[in-house]
Protein backbone atom coordinates (compact mmCIF):
# COMPACT_ATOMS: atom_id res chain seq x y z
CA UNK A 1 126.68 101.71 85.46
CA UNK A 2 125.89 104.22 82.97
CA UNK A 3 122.17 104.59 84.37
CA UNK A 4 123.37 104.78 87.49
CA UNK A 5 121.99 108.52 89.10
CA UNK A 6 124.14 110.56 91.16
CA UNK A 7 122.26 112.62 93.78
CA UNK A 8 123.46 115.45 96.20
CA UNK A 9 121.07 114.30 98.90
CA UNK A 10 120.41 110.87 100.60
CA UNK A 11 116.89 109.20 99.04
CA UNK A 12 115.33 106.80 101.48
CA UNK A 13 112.91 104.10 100.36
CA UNK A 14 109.51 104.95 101.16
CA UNK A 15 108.07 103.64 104.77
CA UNK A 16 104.76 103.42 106.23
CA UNK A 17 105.98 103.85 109.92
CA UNK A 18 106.17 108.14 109.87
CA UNK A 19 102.44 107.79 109.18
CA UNK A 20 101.28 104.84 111.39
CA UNK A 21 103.37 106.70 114.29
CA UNK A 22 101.12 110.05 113.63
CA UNK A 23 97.96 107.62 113.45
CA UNK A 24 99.16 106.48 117.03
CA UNK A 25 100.21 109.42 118.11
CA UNK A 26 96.06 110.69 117.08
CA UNK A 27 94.43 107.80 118.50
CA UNK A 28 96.33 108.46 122.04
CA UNK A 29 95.10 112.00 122.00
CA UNK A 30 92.03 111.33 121.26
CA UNK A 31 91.22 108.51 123.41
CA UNK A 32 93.32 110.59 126.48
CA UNK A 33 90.09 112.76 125.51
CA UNK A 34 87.79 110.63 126.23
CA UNK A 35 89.42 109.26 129.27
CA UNK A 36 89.43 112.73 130.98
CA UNK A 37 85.67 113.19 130.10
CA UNK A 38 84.87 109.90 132.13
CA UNK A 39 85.51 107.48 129.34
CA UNK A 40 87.25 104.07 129.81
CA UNK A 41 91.36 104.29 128.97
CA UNK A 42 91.16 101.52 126.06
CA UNK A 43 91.62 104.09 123.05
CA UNK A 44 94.56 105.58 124.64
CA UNK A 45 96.06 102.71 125.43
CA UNK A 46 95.76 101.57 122.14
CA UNK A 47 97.26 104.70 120.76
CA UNK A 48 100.09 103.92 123.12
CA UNK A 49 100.92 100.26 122.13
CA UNK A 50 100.85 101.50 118.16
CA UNK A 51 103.71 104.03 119.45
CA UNK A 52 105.84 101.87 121.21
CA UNK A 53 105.28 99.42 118.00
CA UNK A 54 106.41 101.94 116.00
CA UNK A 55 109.46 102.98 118.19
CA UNK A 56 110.32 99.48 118.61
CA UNK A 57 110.06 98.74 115.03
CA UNK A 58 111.59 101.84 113.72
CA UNK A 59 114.84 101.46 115.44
């Protein structure tokens, strides 16, 4: 226990769900975009699912 490190703050192990949630989060814009400019809603729904996958998988 003598290389054990003492911290004053909590250190999380590193997680790829912060960025696929903003990746989501971007592809939902972008295709609600597209749907608003006469575009089909398949991007933002998309976007959507990978949100709720995220949310879902998150917590």
């Amino acid at each position: 226990m003598a290389h054990e490190k003492n911290h004053d703050y909590h250190i999380l192990q590193p997680s790829i769900q912060p960025l696929l949630g903003a990746i989501g989060a971007f592809i939902m814009l972008f295709g609600s975009v597209i749907y608003f400019h006469d575009g089909g809603p398949w991007m933002a729904l998309i976007g959507l699912a990978i949100v709720i996958y995220v949310m879902v998988a998150w917590w």
